[in-house]
N, C-alpha and C. Protein backbone atom coordinates (compact mmCIF):
# COMPACT_ATOMS: atom_id res chain seq x y z
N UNK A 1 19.40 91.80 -104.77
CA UNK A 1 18.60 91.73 -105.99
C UNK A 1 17.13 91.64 -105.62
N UNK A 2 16.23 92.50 -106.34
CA UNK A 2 14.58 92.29 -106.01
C UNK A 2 14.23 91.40 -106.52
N UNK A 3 12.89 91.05 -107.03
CA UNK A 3 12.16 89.94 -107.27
C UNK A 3 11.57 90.75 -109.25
N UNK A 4 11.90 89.43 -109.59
CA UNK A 4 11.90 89.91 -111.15
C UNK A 4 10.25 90.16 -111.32
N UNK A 5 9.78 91.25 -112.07
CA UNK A 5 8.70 90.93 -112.60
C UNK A 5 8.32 90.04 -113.33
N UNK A 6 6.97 89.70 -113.18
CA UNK A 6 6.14 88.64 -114.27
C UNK A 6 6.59 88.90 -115.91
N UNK A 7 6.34 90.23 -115.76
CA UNK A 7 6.38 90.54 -117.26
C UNK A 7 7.70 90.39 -117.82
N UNK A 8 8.99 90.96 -116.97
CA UNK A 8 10.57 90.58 -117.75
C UNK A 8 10.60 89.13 -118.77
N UNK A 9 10.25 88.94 -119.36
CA UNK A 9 10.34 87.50 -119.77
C UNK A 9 10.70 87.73 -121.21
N UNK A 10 11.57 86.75 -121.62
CA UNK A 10 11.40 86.37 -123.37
C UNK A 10 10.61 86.72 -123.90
N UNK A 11 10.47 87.29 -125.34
CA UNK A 11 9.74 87.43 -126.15
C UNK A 11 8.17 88.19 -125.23
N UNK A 12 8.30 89.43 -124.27
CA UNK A 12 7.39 90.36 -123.69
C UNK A 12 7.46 91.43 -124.57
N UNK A 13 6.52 92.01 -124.95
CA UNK A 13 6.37 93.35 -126.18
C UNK A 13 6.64 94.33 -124.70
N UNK A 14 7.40 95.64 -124.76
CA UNK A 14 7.54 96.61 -123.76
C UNK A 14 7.73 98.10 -124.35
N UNK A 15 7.28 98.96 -124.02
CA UNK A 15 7.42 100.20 -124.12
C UNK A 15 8.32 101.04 -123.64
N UNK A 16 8.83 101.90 -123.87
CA UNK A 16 10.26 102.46 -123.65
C UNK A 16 9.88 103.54 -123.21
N UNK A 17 10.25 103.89 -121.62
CA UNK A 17 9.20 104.86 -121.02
C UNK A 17 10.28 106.62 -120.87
N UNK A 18 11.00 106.62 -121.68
CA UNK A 18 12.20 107.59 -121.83
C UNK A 18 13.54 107.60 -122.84
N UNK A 19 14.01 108.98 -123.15
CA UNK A 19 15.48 108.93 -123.86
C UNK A 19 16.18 109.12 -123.23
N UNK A 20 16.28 108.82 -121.63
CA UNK A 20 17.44 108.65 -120.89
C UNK A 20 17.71 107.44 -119.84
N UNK A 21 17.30 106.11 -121.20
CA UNK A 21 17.62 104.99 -120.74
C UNK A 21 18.75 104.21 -120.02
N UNK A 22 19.31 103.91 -118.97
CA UNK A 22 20.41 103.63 -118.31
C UNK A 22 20.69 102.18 -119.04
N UNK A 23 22.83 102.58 -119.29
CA UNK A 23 22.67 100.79 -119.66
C UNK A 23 23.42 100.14 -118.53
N UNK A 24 23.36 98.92 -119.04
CA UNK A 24 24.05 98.04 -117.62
C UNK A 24 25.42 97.72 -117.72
N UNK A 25 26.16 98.81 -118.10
CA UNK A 25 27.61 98.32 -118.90
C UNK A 25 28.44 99.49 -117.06
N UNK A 26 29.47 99.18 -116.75
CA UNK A 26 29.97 99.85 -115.78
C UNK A 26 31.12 100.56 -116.49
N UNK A 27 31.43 102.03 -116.20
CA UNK A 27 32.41 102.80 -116.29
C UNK A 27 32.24 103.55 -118.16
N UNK A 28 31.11 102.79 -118.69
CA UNK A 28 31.02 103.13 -119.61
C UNK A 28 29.46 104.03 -120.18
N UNK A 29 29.74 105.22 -121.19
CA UNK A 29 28.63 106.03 -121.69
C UNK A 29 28.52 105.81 -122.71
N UNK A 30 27.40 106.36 -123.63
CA UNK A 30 27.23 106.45 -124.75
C UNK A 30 28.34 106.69 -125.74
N UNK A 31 28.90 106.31 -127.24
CA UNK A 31 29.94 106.84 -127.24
C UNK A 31 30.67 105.83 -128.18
N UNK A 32 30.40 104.17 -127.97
CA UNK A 32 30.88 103.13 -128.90
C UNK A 32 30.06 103.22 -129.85
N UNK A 33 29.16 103.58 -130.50
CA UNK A 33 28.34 103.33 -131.90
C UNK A 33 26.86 102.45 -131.44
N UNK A 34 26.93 102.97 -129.87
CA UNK A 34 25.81 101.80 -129.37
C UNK A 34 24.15 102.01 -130.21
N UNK A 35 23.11 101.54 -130.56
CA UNK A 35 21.97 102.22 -130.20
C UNK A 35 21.41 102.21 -129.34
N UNK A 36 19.98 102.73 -129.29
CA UNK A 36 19.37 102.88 -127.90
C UNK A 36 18.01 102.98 -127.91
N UNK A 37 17.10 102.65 -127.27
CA UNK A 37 15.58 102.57 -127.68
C UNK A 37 15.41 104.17 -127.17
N UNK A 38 14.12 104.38 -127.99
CA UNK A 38 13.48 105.75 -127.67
C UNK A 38 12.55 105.82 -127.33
N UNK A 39 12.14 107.07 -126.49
CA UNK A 39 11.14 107.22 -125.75
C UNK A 39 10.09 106.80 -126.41
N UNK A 40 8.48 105.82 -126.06
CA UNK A 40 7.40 105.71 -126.76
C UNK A 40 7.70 104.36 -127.62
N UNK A 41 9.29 103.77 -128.30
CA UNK A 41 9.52 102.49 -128.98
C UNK A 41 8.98 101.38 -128.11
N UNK A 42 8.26 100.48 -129.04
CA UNK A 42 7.87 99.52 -128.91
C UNK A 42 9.02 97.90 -129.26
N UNK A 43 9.23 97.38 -127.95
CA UNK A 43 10.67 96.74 -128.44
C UNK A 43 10.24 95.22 -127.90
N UNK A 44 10.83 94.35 -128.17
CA UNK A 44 10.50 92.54 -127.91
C UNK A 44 12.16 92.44 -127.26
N UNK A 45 11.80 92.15 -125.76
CA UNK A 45 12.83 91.21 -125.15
C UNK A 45 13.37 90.37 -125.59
N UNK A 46 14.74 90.28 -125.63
CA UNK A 46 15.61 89.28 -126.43
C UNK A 46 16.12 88.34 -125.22
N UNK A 47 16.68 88.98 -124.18
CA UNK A 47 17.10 88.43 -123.00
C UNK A 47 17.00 89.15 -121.84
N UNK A 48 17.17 88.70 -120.68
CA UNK A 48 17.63 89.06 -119.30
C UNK A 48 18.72 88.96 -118.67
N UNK A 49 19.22 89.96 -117.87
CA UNK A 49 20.43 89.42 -116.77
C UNK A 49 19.93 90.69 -115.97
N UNK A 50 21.23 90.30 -114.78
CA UNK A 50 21.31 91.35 -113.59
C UNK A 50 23.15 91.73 -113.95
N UNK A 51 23.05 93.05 -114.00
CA UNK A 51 24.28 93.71 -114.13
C UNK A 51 24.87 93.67 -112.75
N UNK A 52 26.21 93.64 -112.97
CA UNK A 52 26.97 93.43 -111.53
C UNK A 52 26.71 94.52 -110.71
N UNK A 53 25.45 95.90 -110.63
CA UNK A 53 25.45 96.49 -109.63
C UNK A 53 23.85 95.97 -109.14
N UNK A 54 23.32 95.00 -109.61
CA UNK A 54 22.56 94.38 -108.96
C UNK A 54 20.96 94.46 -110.00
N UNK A 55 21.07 95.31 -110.83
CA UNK A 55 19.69 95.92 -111.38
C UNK A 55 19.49 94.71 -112.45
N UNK A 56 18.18 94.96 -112.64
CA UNK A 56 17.18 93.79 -113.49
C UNK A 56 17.27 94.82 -114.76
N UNK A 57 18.47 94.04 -116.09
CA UNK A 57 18.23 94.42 -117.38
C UNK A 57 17.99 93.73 -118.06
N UNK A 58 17.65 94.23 -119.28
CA UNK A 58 17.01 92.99 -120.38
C UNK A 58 18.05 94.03 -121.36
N UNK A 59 17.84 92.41 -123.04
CA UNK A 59 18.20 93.14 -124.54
C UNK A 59 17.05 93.17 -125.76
N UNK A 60 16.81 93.84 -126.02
CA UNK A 60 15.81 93.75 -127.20
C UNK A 60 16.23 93.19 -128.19
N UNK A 61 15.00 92.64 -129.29
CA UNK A 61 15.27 92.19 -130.46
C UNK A 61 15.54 92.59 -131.54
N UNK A 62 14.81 94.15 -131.22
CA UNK A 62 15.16 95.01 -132.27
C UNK A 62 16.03 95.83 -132.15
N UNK A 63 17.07 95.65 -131.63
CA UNK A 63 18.21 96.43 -131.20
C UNK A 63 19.45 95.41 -130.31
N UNK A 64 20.42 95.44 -131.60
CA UNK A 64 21.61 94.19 -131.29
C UNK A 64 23.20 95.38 -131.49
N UNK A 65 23.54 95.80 -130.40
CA UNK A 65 24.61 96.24 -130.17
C UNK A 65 26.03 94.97 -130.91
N UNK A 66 26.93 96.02 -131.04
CA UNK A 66 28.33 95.13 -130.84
C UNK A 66 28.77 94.74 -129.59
N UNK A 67 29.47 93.63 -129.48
CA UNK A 67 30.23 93.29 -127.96
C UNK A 67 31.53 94.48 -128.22
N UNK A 68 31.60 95.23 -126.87
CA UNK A 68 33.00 95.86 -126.55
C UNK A 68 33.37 95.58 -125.09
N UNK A 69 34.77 95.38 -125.28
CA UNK A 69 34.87 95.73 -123.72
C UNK A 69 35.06 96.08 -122.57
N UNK A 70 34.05 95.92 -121.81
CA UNK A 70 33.90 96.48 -120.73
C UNK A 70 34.95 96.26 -119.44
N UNK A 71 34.36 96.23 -118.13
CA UNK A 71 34.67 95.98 -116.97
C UNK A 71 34.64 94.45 -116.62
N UNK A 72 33.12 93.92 -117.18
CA UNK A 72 32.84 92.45 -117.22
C UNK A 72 33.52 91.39 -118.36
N UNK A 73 34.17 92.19 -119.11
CA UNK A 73 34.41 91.47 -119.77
C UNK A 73 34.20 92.15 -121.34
N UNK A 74 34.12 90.93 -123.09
CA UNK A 74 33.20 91.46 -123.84
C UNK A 74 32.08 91.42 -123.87
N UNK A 75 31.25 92.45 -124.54
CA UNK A 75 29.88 92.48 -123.85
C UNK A 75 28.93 93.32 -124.40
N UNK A 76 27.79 93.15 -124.87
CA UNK A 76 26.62 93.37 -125.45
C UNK A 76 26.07 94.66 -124.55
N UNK A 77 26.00 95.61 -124.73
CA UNK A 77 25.13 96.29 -123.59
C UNK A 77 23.71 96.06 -123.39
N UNK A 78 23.16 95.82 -122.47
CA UNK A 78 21.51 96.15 -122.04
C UNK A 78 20.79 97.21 -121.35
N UNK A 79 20.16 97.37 -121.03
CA UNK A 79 19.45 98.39 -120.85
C UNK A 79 18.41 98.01 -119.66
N UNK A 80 19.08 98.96 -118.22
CA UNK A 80 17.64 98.79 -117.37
C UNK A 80 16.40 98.50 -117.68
N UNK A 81 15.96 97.54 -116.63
CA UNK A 81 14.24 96.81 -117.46
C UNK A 81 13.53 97.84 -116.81
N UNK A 82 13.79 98.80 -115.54
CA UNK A 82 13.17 99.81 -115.11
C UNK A 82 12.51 100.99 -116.01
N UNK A 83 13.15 101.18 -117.21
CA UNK A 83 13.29 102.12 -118.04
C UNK A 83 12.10 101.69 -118.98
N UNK A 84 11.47 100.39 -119.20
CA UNK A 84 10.25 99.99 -119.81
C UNK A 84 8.84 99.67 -118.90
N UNK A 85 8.06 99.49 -119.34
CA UNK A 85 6.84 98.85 -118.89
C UNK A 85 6.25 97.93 -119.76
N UNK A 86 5.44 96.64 -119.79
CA UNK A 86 5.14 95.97 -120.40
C UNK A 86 3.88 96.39 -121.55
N UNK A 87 3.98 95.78 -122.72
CA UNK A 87 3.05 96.54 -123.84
C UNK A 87 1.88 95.75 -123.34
N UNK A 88 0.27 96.45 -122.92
CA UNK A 88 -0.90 95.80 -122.19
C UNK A 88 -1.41 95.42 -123.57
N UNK A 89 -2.28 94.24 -124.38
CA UNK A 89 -3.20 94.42 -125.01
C UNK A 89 -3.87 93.35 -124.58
N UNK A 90 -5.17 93.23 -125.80
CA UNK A 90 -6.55 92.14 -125.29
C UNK A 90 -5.61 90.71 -124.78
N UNK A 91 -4.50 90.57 -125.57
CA UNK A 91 -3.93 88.82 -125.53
C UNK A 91 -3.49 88.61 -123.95
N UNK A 92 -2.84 89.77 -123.61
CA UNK A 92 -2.27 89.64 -122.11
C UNK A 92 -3.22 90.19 -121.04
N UNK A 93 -4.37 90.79 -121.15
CA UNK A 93 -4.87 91.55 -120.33
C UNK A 93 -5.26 90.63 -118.74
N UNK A 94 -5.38 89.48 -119.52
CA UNK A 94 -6.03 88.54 -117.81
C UNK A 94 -5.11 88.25 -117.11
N UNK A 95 -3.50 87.98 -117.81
CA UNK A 95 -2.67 87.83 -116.88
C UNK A 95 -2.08 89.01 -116.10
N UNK A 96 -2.24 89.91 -116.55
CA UNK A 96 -1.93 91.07 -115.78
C UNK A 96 -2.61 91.82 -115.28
N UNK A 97 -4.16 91.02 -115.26
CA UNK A 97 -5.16 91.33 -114.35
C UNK A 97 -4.76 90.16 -112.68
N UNK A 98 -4.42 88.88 -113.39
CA UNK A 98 -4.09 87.83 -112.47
C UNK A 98 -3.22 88.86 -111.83
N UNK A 99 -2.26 89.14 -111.96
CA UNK A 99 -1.13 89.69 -111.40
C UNK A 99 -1.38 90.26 -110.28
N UNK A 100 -2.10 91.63 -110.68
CA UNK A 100 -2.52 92.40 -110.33
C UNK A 100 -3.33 92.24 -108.57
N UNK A 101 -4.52 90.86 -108.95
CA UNK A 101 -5.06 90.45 -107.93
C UNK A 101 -4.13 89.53 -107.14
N UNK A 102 -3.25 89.33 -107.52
CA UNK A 102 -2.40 88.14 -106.35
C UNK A 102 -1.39 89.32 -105.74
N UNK A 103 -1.65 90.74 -106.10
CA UNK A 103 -0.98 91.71 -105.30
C UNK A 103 -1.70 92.42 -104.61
N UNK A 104 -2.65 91.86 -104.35
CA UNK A 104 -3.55 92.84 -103.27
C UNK A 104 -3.28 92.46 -101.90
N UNK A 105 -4.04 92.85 -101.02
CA UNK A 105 -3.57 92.25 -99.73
C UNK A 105 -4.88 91.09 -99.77
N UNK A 106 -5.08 89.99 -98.97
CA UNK A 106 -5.76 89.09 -98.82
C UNK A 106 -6.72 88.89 -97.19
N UNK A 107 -6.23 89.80 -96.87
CA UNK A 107 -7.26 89.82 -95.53
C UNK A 107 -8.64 90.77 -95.95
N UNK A 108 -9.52 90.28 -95.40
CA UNK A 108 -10.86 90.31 -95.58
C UNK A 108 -11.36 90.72 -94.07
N UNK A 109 -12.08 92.22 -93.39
CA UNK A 109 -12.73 92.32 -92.17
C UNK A 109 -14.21 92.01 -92.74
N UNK A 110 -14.76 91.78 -91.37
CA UNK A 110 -16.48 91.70 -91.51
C UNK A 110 -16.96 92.84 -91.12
N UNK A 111 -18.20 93.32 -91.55
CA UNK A 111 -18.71 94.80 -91.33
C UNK A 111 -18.91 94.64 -89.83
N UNK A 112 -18.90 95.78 -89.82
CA UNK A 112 -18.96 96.29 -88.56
C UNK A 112 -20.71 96.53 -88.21
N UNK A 113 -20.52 96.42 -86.76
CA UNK A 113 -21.76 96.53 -86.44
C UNK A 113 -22.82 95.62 -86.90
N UNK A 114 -22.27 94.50 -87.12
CA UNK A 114 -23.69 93.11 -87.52
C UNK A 114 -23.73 92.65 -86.58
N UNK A 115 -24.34 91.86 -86.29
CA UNK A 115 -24.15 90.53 -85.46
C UNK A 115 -24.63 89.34 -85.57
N UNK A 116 -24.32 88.49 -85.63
CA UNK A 116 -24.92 87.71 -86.05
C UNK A 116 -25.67 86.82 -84.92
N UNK A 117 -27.42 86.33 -85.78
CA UNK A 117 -28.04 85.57 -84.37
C UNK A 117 -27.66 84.22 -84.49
């Protein structure tokens, strides 16, 4: 399992970056009456898990499947968190500026060719 993003979280506004969203249900396709976010939808995280093949999914709020079941059991489908990106505006912008800078590298060289007296 990787390291969850900052942004996966409860109640994160995310954008739906395709209509060929993967869900986290095993052995199963489209086909129970599921819905499905669409490319460009703007959707609010309802929850998180990791599907038993290891991937980071979430469920939206605006989109509440039936439980059927699956392999795991009964079960809600979700939807790869890969398949979104987080919605940027003014309210979040510093933390995902923070982010951003605690992902840089942190080594610092001195110019070249100074010297100091």
């Amino acid at each position: 399992m990787s390291d969850i993003p900052t942004w996966v979280r409860r109640g994160q506004k995310v954008v739906c970056l395709g209509d060929d969203v993967k869900v986290a249900v095993l052995s199963k396709e489209r086909g129970l009456g599921e819905q499905f976010p669409v490319h460009g939808g703007i959707y609010t995280i309802r929850s998180t898990f990791f599907a038993a093949s290891g991937e980071l999914c979430i469920r939206l709020v605006e989109i509440t499947n039936k439980k059927h079941r699956y392999i795991g059991g009964l079960l809600e489908v979700g939807f790869e968190a890969k398949s979104f990106e987080p919605l940027v505006d003014d309210a979040n912008t510093s933390e995902v500026e923070a982010e951003m800078f605690r992902a840089r590298p942190r080594s610092v060289s001195a110019p070249r060719g100074r010297a100091d007296a």
